[in-house]
Protein backbone atom coordinates (compact mmCIF):
# COMPACT_ATOMS: atom_id res chain seq x y z
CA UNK A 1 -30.33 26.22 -22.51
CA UNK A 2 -31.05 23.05 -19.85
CA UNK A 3 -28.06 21.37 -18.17
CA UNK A 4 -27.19 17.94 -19.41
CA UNK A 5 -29.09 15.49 -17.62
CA UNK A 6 -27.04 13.02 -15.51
CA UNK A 7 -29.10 9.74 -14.42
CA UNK A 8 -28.06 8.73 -10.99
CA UNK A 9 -28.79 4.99 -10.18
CA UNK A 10 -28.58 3.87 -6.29
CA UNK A 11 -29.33 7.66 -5.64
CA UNK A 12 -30.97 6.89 -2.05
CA UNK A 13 -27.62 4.83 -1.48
CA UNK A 14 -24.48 5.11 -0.23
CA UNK A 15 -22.36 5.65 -3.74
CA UNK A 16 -25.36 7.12 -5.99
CA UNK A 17 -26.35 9.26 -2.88
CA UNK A 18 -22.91 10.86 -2.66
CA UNK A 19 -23.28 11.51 -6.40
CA UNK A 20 -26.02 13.24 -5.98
CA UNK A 21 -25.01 15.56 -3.36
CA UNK A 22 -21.92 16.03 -5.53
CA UNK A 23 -23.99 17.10 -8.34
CA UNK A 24 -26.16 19.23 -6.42
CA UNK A 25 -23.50 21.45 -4.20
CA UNK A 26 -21.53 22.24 -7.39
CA UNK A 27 -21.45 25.68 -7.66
CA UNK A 28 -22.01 25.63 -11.35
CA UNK A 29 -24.69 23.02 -11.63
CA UNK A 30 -22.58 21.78 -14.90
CA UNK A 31 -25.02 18.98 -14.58
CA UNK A 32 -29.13 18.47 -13.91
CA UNK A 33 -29.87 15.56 -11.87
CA UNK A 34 -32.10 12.57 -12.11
CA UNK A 35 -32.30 10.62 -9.20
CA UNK A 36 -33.42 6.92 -9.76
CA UNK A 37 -35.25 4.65 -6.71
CA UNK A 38 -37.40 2.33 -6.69
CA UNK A 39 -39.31 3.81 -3.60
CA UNK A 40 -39.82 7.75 -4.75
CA UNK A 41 -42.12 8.01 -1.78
CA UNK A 42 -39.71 7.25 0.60
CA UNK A 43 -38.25 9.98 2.86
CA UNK A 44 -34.87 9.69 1.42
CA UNK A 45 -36.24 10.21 -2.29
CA UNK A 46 -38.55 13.21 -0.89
CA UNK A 47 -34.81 14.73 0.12
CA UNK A 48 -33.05 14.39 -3.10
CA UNK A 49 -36.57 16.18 -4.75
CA UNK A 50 -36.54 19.03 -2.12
CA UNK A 51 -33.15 19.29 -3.06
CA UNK A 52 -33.21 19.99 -6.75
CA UNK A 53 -33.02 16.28 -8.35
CA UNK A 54 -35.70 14.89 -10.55
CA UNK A 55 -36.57 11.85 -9.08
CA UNK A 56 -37.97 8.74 -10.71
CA UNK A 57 -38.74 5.20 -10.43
CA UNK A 58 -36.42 2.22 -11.59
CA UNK A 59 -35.82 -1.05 -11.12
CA UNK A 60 -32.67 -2.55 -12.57
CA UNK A 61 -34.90 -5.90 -12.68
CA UNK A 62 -37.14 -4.11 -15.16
CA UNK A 63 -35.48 -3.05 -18.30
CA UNK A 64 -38.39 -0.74 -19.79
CA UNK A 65 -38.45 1.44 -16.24
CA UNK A 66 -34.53 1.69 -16.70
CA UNK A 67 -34.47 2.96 -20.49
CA UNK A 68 -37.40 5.40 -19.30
CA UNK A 69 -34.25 6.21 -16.59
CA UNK A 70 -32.01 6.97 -19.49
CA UNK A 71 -34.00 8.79 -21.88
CA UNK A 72 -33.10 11.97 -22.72
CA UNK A 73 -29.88 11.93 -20.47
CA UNK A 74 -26.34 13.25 -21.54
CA UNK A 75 -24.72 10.59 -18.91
CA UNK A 76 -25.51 7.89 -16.10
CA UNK A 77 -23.87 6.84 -12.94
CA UNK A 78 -24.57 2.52 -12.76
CA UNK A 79 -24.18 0.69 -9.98
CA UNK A 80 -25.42 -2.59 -8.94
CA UNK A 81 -26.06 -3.72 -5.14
CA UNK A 82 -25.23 -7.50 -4.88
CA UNK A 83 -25.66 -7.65 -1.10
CA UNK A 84 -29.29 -6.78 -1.63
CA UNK A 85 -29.72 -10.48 -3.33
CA UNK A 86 -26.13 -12.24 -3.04
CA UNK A 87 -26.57 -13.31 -6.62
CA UNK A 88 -23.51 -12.75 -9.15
CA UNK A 89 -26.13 -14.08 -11.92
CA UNK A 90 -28.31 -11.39 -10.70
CA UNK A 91 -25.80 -8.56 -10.59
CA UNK A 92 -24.63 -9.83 -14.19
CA UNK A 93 -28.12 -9.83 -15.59
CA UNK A 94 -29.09 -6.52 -14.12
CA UNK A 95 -25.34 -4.80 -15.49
CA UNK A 96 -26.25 -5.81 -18.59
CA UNK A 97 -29.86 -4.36 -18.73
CA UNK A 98 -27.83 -1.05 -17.43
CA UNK A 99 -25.09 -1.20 -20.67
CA UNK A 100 -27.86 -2.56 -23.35
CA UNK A 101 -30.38 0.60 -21.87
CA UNK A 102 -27.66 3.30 -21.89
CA UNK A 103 -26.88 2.09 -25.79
CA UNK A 104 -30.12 2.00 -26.50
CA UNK A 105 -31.05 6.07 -24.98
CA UNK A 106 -27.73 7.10 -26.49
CA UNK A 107 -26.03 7.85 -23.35
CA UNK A 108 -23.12 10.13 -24.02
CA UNK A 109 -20.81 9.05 -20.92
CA UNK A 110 -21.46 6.28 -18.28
CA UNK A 111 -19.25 5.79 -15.11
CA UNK A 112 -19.48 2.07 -14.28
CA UNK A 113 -18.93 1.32 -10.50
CA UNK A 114 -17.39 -1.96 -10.71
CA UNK A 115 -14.31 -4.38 -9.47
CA UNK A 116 -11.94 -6.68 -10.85
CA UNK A 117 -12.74 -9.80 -11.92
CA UNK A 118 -10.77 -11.96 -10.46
CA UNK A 119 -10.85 -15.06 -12.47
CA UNK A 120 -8.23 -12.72 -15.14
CA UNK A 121 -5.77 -13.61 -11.80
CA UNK A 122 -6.35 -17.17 -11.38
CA UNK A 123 -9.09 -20.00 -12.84
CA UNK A 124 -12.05 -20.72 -11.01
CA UNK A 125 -11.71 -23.99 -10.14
CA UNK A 126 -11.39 -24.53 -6.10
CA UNK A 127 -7.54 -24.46 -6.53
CA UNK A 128 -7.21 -21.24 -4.26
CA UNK A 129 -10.33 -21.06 -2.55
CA UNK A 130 -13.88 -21.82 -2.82
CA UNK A 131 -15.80 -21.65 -6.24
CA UNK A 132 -19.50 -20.12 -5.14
CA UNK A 133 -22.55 -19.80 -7.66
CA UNK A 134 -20.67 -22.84 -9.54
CA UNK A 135 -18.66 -20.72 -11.40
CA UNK A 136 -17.34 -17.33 -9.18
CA UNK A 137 -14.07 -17.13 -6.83
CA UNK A 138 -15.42 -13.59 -5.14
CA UNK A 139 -19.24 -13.54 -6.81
CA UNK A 140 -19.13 -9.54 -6.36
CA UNK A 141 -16.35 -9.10 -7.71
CA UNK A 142 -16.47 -11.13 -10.66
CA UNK A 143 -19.72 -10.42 -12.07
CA UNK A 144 -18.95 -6.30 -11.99
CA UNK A 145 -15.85 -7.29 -14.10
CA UNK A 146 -17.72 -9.52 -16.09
CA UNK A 147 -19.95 -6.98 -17.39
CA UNK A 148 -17.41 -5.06 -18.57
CA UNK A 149 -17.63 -7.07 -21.85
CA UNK A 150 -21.70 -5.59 -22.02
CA UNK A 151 -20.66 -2.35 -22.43
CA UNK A 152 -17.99 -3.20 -25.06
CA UNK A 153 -20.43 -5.20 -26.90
CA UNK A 154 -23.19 -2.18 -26.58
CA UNK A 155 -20.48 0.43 -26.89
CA UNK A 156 -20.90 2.58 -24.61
CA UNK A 157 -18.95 5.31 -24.01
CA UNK A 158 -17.85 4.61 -20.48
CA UNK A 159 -15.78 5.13 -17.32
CA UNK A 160 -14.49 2.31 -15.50
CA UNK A 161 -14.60 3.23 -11.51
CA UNK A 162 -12.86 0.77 -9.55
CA UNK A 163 -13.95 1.33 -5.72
CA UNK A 164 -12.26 0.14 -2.67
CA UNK A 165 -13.28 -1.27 0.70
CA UNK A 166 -15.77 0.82 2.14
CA UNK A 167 -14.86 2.83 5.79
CA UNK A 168 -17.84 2.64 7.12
CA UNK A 169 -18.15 -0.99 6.88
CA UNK A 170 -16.56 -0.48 10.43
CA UNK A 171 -19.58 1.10 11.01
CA UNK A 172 -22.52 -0.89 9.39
CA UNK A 173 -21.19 -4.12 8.36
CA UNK A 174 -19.39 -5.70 11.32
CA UNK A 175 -15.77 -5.05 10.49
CA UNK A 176 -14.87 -2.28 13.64
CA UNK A 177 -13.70 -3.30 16.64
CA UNK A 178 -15.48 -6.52 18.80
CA UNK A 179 -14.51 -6.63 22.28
CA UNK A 180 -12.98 -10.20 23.42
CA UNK A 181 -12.93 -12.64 25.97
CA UNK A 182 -10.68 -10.52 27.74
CA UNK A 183 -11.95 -7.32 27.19
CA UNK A 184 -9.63 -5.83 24.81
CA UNK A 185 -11.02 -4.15 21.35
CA UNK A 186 -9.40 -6.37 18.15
CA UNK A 187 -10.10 -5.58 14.77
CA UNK A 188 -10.43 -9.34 12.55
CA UNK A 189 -9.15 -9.31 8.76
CA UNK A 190 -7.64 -12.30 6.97
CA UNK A 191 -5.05 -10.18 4.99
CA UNK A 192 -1.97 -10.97 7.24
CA UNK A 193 0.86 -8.10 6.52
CA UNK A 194 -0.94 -6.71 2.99
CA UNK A 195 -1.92 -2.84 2.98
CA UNK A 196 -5.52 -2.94 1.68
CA UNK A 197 -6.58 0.13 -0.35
CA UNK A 198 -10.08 2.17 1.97
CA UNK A 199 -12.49 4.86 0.89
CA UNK A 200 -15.14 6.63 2.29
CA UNK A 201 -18.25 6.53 0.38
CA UNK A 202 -19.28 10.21 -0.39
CA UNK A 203 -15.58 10.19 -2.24
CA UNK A 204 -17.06 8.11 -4.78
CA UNK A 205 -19.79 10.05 -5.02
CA UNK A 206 -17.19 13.09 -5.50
CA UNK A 207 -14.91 11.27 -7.93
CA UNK A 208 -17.59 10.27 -10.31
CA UNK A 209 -18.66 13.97 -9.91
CA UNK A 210 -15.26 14.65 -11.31
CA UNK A 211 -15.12 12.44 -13.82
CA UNK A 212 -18.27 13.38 -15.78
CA UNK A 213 -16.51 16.99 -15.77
CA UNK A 214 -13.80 15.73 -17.22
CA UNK A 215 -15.64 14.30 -19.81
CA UNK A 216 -14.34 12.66 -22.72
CA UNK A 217 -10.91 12.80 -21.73
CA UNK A 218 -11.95 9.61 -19.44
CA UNK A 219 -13.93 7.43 -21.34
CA UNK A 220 -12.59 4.03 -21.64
CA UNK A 221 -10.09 4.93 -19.12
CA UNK A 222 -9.84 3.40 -15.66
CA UNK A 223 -9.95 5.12 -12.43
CA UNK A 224 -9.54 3.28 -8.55
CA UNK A 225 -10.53 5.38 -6.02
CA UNK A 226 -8.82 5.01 -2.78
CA UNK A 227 -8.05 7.51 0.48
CA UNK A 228 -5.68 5.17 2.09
CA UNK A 229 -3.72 1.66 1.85
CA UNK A 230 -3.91 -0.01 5.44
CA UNK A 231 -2.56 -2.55 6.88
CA UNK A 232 -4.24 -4.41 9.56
CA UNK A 233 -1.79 -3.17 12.37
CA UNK A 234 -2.15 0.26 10.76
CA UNK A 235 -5.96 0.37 10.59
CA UNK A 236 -6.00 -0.94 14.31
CA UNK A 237 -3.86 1.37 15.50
CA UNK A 238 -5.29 4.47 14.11
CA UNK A 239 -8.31 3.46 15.48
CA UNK A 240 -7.26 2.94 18.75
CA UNK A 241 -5.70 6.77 18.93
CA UNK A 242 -8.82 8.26 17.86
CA UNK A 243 -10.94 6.17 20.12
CA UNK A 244 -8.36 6.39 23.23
CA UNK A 245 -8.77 2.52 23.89
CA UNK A 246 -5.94 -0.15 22.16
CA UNK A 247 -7.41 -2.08 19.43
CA UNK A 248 -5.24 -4.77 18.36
CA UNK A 249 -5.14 -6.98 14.87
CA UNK A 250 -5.88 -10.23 14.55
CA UNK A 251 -4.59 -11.46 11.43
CA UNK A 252 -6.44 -15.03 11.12
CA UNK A 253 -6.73 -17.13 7.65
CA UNK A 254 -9.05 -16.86 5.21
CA UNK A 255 -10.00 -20.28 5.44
CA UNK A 256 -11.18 -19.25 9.41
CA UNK A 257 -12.92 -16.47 8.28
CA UNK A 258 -14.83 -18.40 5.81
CA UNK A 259 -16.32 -20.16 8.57
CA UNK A 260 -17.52 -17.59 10.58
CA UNK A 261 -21.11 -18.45 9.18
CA UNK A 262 -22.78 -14.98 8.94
CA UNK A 263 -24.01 -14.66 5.60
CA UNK A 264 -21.69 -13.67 2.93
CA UNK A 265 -18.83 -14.95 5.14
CA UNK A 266 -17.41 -17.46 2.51
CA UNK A 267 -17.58 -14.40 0.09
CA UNK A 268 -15.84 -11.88 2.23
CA UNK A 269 -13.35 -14.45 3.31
CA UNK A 270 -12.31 -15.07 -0.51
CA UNK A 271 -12.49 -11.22 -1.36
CA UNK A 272 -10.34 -10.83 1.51
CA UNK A 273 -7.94 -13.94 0.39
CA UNK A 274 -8.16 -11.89 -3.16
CA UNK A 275 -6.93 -8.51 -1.80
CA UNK A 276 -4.17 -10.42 0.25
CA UNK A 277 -2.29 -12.37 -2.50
CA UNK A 278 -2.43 -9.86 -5.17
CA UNK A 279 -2.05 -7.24 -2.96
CA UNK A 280 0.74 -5.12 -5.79
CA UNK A 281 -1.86 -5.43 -8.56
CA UNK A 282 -4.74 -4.33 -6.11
CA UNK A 283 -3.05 -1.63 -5.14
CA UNK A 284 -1.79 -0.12 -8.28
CA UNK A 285 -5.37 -0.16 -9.98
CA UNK A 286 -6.02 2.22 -7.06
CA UNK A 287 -3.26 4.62 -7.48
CA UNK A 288 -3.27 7.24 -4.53
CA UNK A 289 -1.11 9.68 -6.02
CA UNK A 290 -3.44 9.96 -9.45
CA UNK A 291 -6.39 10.13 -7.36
CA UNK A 292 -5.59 12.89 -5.65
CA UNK A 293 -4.89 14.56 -8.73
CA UNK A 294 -8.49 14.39 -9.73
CA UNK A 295 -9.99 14.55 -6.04
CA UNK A 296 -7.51 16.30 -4.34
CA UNK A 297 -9.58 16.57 -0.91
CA UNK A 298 -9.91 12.94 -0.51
CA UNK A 299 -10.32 11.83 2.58
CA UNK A 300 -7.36 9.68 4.36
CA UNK A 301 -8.24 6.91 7.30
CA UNK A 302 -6.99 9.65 9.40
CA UNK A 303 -9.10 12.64 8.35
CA UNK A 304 -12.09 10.43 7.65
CA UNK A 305 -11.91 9.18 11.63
CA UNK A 306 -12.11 12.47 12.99
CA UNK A 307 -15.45 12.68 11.23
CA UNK A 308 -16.37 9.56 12.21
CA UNK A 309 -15.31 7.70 15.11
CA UNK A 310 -18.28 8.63 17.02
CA UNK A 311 -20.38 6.89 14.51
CA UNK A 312 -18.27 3.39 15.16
CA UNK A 313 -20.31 0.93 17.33
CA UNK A 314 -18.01 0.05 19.68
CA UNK A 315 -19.15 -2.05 23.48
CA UNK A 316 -18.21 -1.14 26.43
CA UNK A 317 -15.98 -2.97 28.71
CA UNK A 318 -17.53 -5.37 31.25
């Protein structure tokens, strides 16, 4: 008999990619996989094909490519990229192409990668911080939750997967250590004393690995995957072991962040501001001692450094 099909979406990405791998080195092969991109040509999608997956073309813009996606599979792994566009209308319209496709091809089990919504915390309405798009406190976060009421309304059978800050942001997104006036390494977050729940990427490839072998036993549930909670003077001086040079914290407000003016500032300065005052709830959603249970090799700050620090741009002193 052929394996159950498992549609991958982002498979040339950092979550779907990890998947995919997942998929692939299991032992087993419980699963088949069907790697989705929009560029199939592209080096990256020749990979995944060499590898084993069936790759095909999507476009989560495109409804009729994504139910071609779908057809025929037993599950699908959805996720939505909203730094592509910065658009929470976009990432909201394009979730709910994902939930009314995977009703429509019957999809058995879907794993949803997704955040909290953070208007069920507080309103909208410039009291706390900003309101962006007219209508989000933290756009990427609140359109992911949003759409949880699309796959309700479709019902489909899903998996809520609630992911964490991403550890190598310090590597691609500008978040390691900058060297300052002085020449000292600092490490900037506006999150003051909080512990802020990290993850490496390929461990949400390998939890939503585990979760489609689990099976029904998780639909509808909810599952945070997290391989550390850090505080900024922990994070900073972890780093600064493994890289041999002091990296301090600088805790500064969210309100200074916001103005940093790279793009997405304002947005990462209210997600931030978000992770900071409801740091308990945050937290809990992304249970460390329940993760483990399902991904037991998880990687912690720690272990993921060793693996990585070389990969961490960091400038040399003047």
């Amino acid at each position: 008999m052929s394996k159950p099909i498992v549609t991958v979406f982002g498979a040339t990405g950092a979550q779907g990619g990890g998947l995919v791998r997942a998929l692939l080195a299991d032992p087993e092969r419980h699963f088949a996989v069907r790697a989705v991109t929009r560029k199939p040509e592209s080096a990256a999608a020749r990979a995944l094909a060499h590898a084993g997956a069936q790759v095909v073309l999507a476009d989560l813009d495109d409804g009729a490519s994504v139910l071609r996606a779908l057809e025929g599979a037993y599950g699908a792994f959805f996720v939505t990229n909203f730094w592509e566009h910065l658009s929470g209308e976009r990432e909201l319209a394009q979730a709910h192409t994902l939930a009314a496709a995977a009703s429509q091809a019957g999809i058995r089990h879907a794993v949803w990668s997704t955040l909290e919504d953070t208007r069920d915390f507080f309103a909208a309405d410039g009291a706390r911080m900003p309101v962006l798009e007219k209508r989000f406190n933290v756009p990427h976060f609140d359109a992911k939750g949003e759409a949880h009421r699309f796959f309700a309304q479709h019902r489909v059978p899903v998996t809520y997967l609630y992911t964490s800050a991403f550890l190598e942001n310090l590597i691609h997104f500008g978040m390691g250590p900058q060297r300052q006036a002085d020449g000292s390494l600092a490490v900037t977050f506006p999150t003051g004393n909080a512990r802020i729940p990290w993850v490496g990427v390929e461990d949400i490839g390998i939890t939503a690995h585990q979760i489609f072998l689990q099976g029904e036993a998780l639909i509808y549930d909810s599952i945070g995957v997290a391989g550390d909670h850090l505080s900024g003077e922990e994070l900073a001086a972890q780093l600064g072991r493994e890289l041999g040079e002091l990296v301090s914290y600088n805790p500064v407000t969210p309100d200074a962040f916001r103005k940093f003016g790279f793009p997405g500032a304002e947005e990462l300065g209210n997600m931030w501001q978000f992770k900071r005052d409801f740091e308990v709830a945050y937290r809990a959603r992304r249970d460390l001692v329940r993760i483990r249970k399902l991904h037991p090799r998880i990687a912690s700050f720690a272990t993921w450094l060793k693996s990585n620090k070389a990969r961490i741009p960091v400038a040399q002193a003047a």
